[in-house]
C-alpha atoms as a PDB file:
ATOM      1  CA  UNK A   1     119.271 112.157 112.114  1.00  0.00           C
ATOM      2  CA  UNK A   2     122.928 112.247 111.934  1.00  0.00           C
ATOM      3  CA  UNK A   3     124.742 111.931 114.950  1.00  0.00           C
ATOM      4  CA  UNK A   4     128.599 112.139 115.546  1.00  0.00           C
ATOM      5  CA  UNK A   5     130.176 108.454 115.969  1.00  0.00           C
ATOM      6  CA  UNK A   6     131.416 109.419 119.123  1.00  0.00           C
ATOM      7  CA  UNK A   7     128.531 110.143 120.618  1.00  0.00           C
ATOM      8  CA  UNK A   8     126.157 107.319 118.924  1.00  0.00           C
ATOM      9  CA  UNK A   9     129.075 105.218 120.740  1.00  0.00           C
ATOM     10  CA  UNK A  10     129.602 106.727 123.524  1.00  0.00           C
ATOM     11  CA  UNK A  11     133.403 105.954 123.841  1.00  0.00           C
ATOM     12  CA  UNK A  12     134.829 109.318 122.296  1.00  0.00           C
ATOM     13  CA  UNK A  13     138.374 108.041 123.759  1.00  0.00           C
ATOM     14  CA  UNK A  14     138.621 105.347 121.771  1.00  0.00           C
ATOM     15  CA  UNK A  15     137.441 105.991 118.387  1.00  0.00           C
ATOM     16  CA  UNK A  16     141.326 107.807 117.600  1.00  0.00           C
ATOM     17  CA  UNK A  17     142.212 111.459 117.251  1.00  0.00           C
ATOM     18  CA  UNK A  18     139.460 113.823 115.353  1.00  0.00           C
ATOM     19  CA  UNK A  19     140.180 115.222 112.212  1.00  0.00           C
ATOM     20  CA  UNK A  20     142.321 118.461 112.191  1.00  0.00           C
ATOM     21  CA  UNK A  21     140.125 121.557 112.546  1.00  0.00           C
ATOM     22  CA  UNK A  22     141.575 123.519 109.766  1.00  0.00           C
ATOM     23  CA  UNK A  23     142.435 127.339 109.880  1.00  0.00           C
ATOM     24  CA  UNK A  24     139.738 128.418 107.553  1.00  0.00           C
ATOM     25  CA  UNK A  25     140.416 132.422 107.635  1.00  0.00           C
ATOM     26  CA  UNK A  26     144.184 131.680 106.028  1.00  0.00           C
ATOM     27  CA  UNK A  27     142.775 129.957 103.109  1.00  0.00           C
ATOM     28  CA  UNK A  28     140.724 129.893 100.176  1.00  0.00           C
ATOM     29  CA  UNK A  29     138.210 127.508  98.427  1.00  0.00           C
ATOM     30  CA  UNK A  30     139.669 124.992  96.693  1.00  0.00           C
ATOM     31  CA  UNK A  31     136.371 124.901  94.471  1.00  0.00           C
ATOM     32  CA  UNK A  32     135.636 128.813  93.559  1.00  0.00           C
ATOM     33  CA  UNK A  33     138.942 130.328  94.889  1.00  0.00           C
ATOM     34  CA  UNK A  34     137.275 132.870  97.209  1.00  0.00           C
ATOM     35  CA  UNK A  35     138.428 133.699 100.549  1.00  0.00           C
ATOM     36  CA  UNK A  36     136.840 131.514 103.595  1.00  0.00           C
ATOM     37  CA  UNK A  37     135.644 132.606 106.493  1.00  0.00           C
ATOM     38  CA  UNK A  38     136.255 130.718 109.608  1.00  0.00           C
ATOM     39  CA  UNK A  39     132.363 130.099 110.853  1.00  0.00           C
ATOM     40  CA  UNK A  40     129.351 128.761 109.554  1.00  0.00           C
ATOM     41  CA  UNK A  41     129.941 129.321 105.940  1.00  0.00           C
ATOM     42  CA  UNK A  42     132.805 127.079 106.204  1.00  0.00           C
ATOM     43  CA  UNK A  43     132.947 123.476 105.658  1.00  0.00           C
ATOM     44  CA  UNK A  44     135.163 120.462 105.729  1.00  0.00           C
ATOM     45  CA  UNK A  45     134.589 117.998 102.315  1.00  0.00           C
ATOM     46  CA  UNK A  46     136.599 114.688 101.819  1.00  0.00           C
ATOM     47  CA  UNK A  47     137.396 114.819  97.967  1.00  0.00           C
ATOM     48  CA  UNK A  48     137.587 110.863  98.318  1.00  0.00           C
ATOM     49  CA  UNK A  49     134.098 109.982 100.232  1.00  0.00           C
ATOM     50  CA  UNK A  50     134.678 107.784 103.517  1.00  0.00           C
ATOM     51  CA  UNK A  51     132.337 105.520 102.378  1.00  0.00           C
ATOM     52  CA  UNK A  52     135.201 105.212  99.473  1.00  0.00           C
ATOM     53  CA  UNK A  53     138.026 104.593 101.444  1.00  0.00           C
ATOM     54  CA  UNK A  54     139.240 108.254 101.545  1.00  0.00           C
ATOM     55  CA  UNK A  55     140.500 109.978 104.037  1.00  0.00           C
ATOM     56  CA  UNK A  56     141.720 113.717 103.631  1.00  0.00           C
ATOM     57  CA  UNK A  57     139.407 116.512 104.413  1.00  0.00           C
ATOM     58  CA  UNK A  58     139.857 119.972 102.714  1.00  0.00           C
ATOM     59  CA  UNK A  59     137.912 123.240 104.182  1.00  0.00           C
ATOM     60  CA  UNK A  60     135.521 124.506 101.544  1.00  0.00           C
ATOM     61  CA  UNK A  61     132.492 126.926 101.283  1.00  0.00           C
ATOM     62  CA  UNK A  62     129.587 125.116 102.850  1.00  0.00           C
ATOM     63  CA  UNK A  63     127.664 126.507  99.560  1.00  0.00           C
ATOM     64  CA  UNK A  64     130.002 124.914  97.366  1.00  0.00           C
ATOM     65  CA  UNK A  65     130.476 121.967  99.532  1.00  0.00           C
ATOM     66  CA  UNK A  66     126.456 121.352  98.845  1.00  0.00           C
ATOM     67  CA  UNK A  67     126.210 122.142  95.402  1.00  0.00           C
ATOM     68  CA  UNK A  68     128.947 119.152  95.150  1.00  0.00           C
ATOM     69  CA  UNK A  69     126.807 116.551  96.422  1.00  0.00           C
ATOM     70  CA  UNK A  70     124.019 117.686  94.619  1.00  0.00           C
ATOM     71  CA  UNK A  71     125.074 117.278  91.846  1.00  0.00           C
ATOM     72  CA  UNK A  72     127.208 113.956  91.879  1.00  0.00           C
ATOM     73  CA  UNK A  73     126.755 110.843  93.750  1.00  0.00           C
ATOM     74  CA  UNK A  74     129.837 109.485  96.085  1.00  0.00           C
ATOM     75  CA  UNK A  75     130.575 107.028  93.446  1.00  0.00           C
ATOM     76  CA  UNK A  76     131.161 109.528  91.316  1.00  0.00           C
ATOM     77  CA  UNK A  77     133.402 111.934  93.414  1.00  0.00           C
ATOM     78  CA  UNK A  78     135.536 108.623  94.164  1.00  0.00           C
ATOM     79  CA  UNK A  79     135.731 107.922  90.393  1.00  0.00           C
ATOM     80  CA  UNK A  80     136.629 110.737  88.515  1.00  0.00           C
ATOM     81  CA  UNK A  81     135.690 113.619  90.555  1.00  0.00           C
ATOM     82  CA  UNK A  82     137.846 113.450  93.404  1.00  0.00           C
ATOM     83  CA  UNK A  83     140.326 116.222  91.111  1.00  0.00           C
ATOM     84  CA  UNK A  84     139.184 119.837  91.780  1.00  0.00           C
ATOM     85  CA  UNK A  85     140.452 120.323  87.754  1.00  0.00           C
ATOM     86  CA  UNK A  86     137.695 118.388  86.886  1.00  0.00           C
ATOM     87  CA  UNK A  87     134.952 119.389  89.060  1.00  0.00           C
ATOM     88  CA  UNK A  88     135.543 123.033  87.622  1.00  0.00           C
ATOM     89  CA  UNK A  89     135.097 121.571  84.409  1.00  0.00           C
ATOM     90  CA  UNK A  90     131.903 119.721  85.038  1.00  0.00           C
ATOM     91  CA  UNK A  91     129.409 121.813  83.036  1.00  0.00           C
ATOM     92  CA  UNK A  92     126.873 122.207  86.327  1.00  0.00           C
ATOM     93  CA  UNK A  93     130.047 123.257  88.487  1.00  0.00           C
ATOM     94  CA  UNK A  94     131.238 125.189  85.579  1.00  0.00           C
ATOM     95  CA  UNK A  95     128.254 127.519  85.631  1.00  0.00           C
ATOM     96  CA  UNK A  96     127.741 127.036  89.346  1.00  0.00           C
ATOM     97  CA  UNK A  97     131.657 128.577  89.947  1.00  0.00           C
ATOM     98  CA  UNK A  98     130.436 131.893  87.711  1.00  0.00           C
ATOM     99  CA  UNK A  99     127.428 132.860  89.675  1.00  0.00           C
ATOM    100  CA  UNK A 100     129.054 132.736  93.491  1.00  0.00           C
ATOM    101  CA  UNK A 101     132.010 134.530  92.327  1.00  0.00           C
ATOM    102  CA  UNK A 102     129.730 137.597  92.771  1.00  0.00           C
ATOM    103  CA  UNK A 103     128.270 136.474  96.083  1.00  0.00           C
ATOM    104  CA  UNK A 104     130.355 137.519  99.409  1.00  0.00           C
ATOM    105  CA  UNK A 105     132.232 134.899 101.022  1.00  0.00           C
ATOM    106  CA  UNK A 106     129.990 134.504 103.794  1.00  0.00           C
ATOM    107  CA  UNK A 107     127.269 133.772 101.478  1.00  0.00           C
ATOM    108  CA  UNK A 108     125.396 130.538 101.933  1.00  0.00           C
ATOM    109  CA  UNK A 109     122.436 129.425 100.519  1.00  0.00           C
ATOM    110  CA  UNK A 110     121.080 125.682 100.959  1.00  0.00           C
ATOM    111  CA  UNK A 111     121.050 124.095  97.749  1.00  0.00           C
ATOM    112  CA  UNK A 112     117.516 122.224  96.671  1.00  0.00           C
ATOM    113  CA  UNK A 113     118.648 119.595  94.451  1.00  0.00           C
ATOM    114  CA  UNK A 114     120.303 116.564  96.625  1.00  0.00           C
ATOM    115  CA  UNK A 115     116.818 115.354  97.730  1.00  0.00           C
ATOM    116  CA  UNK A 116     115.201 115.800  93.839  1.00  0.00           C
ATOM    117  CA  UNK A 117     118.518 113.785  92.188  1.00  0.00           C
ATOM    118  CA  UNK A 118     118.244 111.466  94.834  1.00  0.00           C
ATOM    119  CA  UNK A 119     114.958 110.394  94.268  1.00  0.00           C
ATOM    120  CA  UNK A 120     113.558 111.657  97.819  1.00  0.00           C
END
């Protein structure tokens, strides 16, 4: 189970400011360029992974958001997929990009292929 630092810690205080909550219903997906929704279907991704030294977090689909982790590792969105050029261009995220254009923003459907790639 995942739990939020500041609560595995118990010193919320002292851990620094949270991140920014970001005003989802202004913007669009970086990823497929459709409108986001502020709520559930919404989701913050760090292009750079933490684990990776990065630090800026960009709202996103949380369908696109998944299909981005399932299909590279964070090694690999810290080394050459941190650009959202080159993510679209990814064959997987090339096809990936045509079929939710026709889904509704709100759309989210749990990917199935994290635990499979990562050997789960």
């Amino acid at each position: 189970m995942v739990v939020k630092r500041s609560l595995r810690s118990g010193r919320g205080d002292q851990l620094g400011p949270p991140d920014p909550v970001p005003d989802a219903a202004a913007g669009r997906c970086p990823l497929c360029g459709r409108e986001l929704v502020e709520g559930p279907s919404t989701d913050l991704h760090h292009p750079v992974p933490r684990s990776h030294g990065g630090r800026e977090a960009v709202p996103m689909h949380r369908v696109c958001h998944q299909k981005i982790h399932s299909v590279f590792t964070e090694a690999e969105l810290a080394g050459g997929f941190h650009d959202w050029e080159a993510l679209r261009h990814h064959p997987a995220m090339a096809d990936f990009i045509r079929w939710i254009a026709r889904k509704p923003p709100e759309y989210y459907d749990r990917s199935r292929h994290t635990n499979a790639r990562r050997g789960r």
